[in-house]
Protein backbone atom coordinates (compact mmCIF):
# COMPACT_ATOMS: atom_id res chain seq x y z
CA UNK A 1 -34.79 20.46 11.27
CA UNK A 2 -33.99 23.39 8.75
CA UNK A 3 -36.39 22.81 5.54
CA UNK A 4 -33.55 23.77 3.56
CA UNK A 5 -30.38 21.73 2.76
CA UNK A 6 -27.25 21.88 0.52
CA UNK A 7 -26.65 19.30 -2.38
CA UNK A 8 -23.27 18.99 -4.14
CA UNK A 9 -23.26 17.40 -7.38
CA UNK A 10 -19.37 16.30 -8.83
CA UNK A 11 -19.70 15.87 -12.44
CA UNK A 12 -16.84 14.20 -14.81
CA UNK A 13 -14.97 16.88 -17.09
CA UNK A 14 -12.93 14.80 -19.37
CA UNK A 15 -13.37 11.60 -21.77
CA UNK A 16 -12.86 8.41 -20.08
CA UNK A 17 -12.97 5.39 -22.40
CA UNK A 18 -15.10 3.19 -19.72
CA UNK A 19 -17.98 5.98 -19.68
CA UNK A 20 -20.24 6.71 -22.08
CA UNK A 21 -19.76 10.59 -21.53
CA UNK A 22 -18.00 13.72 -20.39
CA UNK A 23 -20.58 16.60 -20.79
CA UNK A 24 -19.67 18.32 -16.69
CA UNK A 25 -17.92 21.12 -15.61
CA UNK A 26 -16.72 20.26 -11.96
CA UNK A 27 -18.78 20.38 -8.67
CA UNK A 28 -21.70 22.36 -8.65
CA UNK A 29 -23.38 23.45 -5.27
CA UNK A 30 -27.19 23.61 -4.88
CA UNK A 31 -29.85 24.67 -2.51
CA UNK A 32 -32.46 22.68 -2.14
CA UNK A 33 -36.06 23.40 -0.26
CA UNK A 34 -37.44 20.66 1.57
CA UNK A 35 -41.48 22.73 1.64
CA UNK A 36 -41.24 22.52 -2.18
CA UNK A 37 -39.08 19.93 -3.41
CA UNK A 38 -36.82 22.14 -5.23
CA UNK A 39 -33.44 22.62 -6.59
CA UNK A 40 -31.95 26.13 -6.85
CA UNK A 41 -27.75 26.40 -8.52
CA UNK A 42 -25.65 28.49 -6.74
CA UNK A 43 -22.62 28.03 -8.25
CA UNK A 44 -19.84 26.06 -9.85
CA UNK A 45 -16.32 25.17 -8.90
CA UNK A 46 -14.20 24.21 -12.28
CA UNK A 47 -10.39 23.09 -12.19
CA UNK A 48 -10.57 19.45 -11.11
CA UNK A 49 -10.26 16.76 -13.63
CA UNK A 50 -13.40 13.88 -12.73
CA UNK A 51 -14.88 14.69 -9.48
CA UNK A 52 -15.81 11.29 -9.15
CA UNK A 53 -16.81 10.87 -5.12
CA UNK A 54 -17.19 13.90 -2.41
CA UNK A 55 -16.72 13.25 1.39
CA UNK A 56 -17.80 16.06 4.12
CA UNK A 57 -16.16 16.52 7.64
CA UNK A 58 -18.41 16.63 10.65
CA UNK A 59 -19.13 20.15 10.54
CA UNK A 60 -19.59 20.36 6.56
CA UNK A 61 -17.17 23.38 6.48
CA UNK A 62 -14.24 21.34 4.40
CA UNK A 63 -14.85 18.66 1.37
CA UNK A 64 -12.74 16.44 0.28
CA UNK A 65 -12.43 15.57 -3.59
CA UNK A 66 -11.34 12.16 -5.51
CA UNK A 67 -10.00 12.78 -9.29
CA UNK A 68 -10.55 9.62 -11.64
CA UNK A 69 -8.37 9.86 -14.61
CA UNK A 70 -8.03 7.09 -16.84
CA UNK A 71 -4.30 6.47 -17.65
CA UNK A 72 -2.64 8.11 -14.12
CA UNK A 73 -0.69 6.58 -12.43
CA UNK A 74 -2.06 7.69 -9.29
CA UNK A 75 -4.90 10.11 -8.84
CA UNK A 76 -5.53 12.93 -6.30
CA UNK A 77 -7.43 14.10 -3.32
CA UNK A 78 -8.43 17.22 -3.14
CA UNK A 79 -9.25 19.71 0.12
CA UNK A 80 -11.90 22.65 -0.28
CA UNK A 81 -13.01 25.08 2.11
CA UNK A 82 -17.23 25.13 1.93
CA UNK A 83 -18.43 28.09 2.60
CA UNK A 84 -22.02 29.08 3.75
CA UNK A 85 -22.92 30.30 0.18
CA UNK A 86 -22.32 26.52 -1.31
CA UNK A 87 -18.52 28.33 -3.02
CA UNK A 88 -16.08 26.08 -2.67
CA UNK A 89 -11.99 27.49 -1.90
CA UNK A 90 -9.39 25.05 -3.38
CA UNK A 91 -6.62 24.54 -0.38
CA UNK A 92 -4.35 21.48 -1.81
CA UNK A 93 -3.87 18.44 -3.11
CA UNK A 94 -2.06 14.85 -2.53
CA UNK A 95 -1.60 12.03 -4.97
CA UNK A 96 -2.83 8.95 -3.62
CA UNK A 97 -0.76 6.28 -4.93
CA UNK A 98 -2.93 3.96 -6.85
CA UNK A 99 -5.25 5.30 -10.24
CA UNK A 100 -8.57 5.83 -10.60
CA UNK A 101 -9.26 7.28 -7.23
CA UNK A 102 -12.85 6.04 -6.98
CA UNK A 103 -13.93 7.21 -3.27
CA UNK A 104 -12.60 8.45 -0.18
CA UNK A 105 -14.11 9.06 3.05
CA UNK A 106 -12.82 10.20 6.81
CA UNK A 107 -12.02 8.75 9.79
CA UNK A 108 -14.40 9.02 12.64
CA UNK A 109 -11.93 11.65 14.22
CA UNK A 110 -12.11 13.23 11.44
CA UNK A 111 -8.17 12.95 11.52
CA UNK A 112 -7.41 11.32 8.29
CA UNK A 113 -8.99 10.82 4.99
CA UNK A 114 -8.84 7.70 2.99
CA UNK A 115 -8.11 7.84 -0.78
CA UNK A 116 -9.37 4.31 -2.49
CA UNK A 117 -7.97 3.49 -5.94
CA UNK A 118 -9.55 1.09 -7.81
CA UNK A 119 -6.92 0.71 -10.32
CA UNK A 120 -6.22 -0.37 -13.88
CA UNK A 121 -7.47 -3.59 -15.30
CA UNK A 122 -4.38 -5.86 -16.32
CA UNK A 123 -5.69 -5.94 -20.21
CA UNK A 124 -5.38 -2.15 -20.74
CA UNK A 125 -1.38 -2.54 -20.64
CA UNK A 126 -1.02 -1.86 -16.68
CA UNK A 127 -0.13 -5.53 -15.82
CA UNK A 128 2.96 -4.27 -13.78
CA UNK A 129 1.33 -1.12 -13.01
CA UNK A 130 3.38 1.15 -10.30
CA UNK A 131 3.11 2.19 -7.23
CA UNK A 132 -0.50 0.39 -7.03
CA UNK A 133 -1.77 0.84 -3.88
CA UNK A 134 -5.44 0.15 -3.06
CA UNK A 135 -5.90 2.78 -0.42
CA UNK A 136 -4.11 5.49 1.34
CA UNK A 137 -4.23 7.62 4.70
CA UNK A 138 -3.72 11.35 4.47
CA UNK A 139 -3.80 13.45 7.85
CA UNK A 140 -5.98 16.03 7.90
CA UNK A 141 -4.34 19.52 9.06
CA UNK A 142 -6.22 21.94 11.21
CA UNK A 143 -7.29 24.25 8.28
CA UNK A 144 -8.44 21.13 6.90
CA UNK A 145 -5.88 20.90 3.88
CA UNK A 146 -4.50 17.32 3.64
CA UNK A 147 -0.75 16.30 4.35
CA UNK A 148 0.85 13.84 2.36
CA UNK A 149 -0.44 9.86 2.58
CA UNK A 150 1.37 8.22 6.43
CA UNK A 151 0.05 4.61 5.38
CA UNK A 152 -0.36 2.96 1.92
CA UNK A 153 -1.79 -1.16 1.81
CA UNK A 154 -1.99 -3.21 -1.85
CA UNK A 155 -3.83 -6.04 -1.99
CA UNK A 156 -3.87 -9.07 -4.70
CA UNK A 157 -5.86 -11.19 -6.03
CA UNK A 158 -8.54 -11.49 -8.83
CA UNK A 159 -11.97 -12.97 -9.29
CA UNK A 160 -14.32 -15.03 -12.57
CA UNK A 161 -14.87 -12.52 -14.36
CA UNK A 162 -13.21 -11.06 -17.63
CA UNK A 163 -12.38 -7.72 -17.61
CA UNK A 164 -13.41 -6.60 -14.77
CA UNK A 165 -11.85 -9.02 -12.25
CA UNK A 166 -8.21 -9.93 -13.46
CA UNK A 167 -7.13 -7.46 -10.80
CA UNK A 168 -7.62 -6.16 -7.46
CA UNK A 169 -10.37 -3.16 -7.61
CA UNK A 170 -10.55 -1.34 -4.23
CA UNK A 171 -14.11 0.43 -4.48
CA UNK A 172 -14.89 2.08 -0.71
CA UNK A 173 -13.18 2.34 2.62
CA UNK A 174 -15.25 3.11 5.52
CA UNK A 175 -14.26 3.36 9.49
CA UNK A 176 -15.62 1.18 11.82
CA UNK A 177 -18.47 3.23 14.50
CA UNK A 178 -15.66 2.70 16.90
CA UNK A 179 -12.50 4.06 14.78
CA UNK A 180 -10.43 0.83 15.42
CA UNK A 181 -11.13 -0.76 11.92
CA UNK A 182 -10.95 0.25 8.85
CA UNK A 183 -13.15 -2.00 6.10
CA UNK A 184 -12.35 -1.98 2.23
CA UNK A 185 -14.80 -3.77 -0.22
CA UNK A 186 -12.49 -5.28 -3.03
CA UNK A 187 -14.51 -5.44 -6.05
CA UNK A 188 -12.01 -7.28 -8.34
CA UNK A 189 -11.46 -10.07 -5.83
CA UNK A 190 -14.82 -10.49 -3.89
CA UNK A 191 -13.66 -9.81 -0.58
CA UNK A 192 -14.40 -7.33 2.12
CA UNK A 193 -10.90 -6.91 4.47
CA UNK A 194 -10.79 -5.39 7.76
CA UNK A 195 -7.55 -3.17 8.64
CA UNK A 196 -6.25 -2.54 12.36
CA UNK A 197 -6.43 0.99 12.36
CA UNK A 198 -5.12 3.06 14.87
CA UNK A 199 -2.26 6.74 14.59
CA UNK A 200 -3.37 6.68 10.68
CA UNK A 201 -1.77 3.19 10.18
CA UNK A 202 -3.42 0.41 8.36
CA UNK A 203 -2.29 -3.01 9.61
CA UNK A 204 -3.16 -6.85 9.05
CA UNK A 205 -1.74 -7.61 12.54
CA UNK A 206 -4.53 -8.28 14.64
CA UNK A 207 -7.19 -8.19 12.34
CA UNK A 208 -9.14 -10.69 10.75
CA UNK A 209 -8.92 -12.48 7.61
CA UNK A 210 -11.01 -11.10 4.85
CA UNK A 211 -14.67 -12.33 4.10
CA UNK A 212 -14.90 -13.96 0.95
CA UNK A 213 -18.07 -13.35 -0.86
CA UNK A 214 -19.58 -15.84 -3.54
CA UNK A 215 -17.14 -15.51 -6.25
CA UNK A 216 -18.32 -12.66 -8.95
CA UNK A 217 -20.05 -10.34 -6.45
CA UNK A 218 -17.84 -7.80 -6.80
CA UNK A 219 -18.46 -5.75 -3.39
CA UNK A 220 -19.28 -2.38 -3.96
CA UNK A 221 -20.35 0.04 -1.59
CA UNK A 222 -20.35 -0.74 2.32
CA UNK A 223 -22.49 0.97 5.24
CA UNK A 224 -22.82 0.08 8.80
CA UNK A 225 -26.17 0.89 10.69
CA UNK A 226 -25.84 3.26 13.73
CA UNK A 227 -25.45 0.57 15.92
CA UNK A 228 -22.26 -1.10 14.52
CA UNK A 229 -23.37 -4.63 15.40
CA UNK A 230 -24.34 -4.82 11.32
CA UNK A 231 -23.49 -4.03 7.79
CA UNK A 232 -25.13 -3.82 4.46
CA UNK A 233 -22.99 -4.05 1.43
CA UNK A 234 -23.87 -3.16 -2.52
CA UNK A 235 -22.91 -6.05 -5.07
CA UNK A 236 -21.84 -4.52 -8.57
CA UNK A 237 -21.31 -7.38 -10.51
CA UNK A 238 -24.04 -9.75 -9.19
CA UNK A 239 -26.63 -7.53 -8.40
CA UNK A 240 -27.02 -8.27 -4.89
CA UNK A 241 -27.02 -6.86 -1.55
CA UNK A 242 -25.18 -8.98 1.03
CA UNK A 243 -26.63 -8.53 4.88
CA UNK A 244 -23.23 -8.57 7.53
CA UNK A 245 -23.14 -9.51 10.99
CA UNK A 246 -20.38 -7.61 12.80
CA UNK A 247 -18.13 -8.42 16.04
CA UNK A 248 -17.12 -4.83 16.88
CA UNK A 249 -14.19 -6.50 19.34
CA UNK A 250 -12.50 -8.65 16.39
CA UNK A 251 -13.49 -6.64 13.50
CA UNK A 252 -14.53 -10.35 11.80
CA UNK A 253 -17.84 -10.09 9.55
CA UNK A 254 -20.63 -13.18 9.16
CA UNK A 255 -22.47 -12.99 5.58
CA UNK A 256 -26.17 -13.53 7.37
CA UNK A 257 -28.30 -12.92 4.00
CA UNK A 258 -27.51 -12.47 -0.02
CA UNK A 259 -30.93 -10.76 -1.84
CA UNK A 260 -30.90 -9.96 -5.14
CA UNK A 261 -31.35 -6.35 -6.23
CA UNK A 262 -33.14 -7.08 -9.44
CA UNK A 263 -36.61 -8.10 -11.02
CA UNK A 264 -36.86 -12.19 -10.92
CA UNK A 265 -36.98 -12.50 -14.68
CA UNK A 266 -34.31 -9.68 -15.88
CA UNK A 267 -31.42 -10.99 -17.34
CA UNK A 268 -30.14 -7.66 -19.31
CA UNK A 269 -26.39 -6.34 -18.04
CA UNK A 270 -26.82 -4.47 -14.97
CA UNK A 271 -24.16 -2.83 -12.67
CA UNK A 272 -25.37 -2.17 -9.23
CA UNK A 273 -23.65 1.10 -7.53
CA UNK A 274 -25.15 3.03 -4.10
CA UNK A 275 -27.04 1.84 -1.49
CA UNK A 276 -28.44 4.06 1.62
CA UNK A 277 -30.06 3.67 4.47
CA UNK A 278 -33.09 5.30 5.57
CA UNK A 279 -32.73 8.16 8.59
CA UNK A 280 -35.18 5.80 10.93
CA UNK A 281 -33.24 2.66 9.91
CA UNK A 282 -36.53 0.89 8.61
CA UNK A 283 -35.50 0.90 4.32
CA UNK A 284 -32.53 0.38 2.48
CA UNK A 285 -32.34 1.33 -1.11
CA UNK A 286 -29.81 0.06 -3.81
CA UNK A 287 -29.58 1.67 -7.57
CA UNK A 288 -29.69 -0.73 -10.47
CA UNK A 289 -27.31 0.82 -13.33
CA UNK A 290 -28.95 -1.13 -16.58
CA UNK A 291 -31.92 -1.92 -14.82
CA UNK A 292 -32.10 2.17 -14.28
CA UNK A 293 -34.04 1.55 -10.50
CA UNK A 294 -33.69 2.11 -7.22
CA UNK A 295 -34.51 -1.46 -5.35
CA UNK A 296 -36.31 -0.73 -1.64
CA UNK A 297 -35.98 -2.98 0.94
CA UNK A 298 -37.91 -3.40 4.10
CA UNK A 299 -35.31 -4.12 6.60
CA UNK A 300 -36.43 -6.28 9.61
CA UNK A 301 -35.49 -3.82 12.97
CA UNK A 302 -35.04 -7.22 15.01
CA UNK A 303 -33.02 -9.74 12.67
CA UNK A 304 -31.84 -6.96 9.98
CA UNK A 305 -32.65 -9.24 7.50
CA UNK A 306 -34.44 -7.95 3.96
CA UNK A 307 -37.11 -7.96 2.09
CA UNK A 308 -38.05 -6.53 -1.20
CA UNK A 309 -40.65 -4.48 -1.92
CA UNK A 310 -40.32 -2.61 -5.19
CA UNK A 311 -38.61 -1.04 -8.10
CA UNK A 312 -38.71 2.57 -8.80
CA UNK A 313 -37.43 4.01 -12.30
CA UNK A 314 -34.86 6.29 -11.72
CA UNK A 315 -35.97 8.31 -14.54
CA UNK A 316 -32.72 8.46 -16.40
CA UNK A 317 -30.06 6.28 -17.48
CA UNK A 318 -27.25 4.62 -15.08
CA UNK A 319 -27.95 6.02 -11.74
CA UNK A 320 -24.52 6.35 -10.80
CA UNK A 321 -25.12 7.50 -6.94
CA UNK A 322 -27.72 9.03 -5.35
CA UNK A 323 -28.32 10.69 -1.60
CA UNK A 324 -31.31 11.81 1.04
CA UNK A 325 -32.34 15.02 2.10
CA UNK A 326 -31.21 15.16 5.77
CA UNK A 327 -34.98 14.82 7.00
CA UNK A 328 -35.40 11.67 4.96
CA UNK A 329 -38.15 12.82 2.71
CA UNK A 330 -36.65 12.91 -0.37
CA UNK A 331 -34.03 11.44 -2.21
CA UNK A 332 -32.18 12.61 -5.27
CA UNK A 333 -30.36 10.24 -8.42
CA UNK A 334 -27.57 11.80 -10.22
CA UNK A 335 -28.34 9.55 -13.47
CA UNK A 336 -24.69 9.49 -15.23
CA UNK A 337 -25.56 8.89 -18.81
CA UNK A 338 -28.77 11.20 -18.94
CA UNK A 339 -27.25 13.93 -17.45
CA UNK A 340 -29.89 14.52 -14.81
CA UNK A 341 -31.10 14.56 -11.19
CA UNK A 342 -33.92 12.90 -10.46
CA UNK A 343 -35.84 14.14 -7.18
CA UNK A 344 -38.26 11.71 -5.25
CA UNK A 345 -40.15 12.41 -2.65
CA UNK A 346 -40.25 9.40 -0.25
CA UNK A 347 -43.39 8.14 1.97
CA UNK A 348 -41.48 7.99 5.16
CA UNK A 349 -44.22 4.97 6.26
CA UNK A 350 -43.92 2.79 3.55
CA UNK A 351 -40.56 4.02 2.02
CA UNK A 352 -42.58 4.44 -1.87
CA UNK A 353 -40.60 7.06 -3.97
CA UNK A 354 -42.94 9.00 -6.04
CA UNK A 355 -40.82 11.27 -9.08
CA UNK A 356 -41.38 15.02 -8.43
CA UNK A 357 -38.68 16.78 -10.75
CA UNK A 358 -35.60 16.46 -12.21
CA UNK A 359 -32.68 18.93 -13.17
CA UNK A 360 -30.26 19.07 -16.24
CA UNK A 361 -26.58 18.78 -15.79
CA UNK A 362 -23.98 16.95 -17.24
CA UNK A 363 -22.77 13.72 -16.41
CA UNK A 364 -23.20 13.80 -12.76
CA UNK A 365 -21.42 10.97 -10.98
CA UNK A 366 -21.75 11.70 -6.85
CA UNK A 367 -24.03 13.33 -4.84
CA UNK A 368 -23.97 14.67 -1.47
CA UNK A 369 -26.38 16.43 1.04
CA UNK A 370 -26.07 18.23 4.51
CA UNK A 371 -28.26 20.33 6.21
CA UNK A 372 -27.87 24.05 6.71
């Protein structure tokens, strides 16, 4: 595998009153060298508003772009043309529907792109707040511009706790390994739902009811392991990680094992965000925002089950996301409210991250790596 590999780092531009900061200038592209460790800026791309999440197709020649604004209606996906350099070419643009566009992702096919908005919380005066939809489908064209969303779901619902569960708050879509689901974590109201999913469409017919988690998770982030037969998913609010069985045929989910993300005796806030797998499927790390670690977990390759085995400082505040290098021996933080990335290099046998650098720029808040 090449020892070189592009990172793109979306940063938020404008003042948001539920972060801390605003100190970026869009989405910046990186090289970075695998022999040394090493981070080298290539460029910038400015004119988006809060570049809050970045997907890549299959090839990683197109990106596609969620804006969060506070106080939209409905936010935006954007379509860019990557080219070999790490410049990004702006092709268009669709609302999505819903506000606070807080992650998208594509379809296995690579087909359609799904636009998740996590929406306004009812005591900020958006208590009838219109059109509020939780997620939408936009086809992706052959020059890899988007068309207009085919398929729009809400949900409802809330869960315990103030402020941030008096609503529904969409947080990731992902497609199932075989493209006939569609699974959105629901923050606001604890549950994970499964959508039909087949022509773009998102349906309830034929799929299963949602899986309720223990009430005040708030379900984050969701991965499957390459097999499909299981799930890992990140819990914001309780600081957990919930371990999923999966039955591929019914698209139903069975919560297996619950493990807390945190040291036994903290009791500060903390707001979990990202989780990742490891390339050989052996460690799964989650990032503690308050807490400011990265939790590693063994992960049993016969039951899937969990176990911890450390915290690592992030070395900065609020580690927002973070990603691997493609080979799996390093792994990067964009820390939100220090405006840095933190680089680790990672012991591939026992999964220990030891700090090897870090790199200034503002208020990063996604992270993404492919190979080149």
């Amino acid at each position: 595998m090449s020892q070189k590999s592009r990172i793109l780092v979306g940063a938020l531009t404008r003042q948001t009153p539920y972060f801390k900061q605003a100190h970026g200038e869009g989405i910046t592209a990186f090289d970075f060298d695998e022999s040394s460790g090493t981070l080298s800026r290539l460029s910038c791309q400015m004119g988006i508003d809060n570049p809050s999440f970045i997907a890549f197709d299959a090839r990683h020649s197109h990106i596609y772009v969620t804006t969060e604004v506070f106080g939209w209606n409905e936010g935006t996906l954007s379509a860019y043309a990557l080219s070999a350099d790490g410049r990004l070419r702006y092709i268009n643009k669709q609302v999505t529907g819903g506000s606070i566009t807080t992650h998208t992702s594509l379809d296995r096919s690579g087909r359609y792109a799904f636009a998740v908005n996590y929406s306004h919380e009812a005591w900020e005066g958006f208590d009838e707040e219109h059109p509020g939809h939780a997620v939408a489908v936009c086809p992706v064209r052959a020059d890899g511009g988007l068309e207009p969303p085919i398929c729009m779901v809400k949900h409802k619902g809330q869960g315990p706790v103030p402020i941030r569960q008096t609503a529904p708050h969409p947080h990731c879509a992902v497609a199932s390994p075989d493209n006939r689901f569609v699974i959105v974590t629901d923050l606001g109201t604890d549950c994970i739902h499964s959508y039909r999913f087949q022509n773009g469409r998102l349906s309830v017919d034929g799929a299963p009811p949602p899986l309720r988690l223990k009430p005040g998770s708030g379900p984050r982030h969701f991965i499957f392991i390459p097999s499909g037969d299981r799930a890992y998913v990140i819990n914001e609010l309780a600081g957990t990680i919930a371990y999923l069985g999966y039955e591929a045929e019914t698209g139903e989910f069975e919560l297996r094992q619950t493990i807390s993300t945190l040291p036994i005796r903290y009791t500060q806030l903390n707001n979990c965000s990202e989780l990742q797998l490891s390339p050989d499927g052996r460690f799964l790390y989650g990032a503690n925002r308050g807490h400011n670690s990265l939790a590693c977990f063994a992960v049993d390759q016969q039951t899937g089950w969990l176990a911890l085995l450390g915290h690592t400082p992030t070395g900065g505040e609020w580690p927002r996301n973070f990603t691997m290098s493609p080979t799996g021996r390093y792994l990067l933080v964009a820390n939100q409210n220090s405006d840095s990335i933190t680089i680790f290099q990672r012991d591939e046998g026992t999964g220990v991250l030891t700090q090897t650098g870090s790199v200034a720029i503002g208020t990063p808040m996604v992270i993404k790596a492919h190979a080149i």
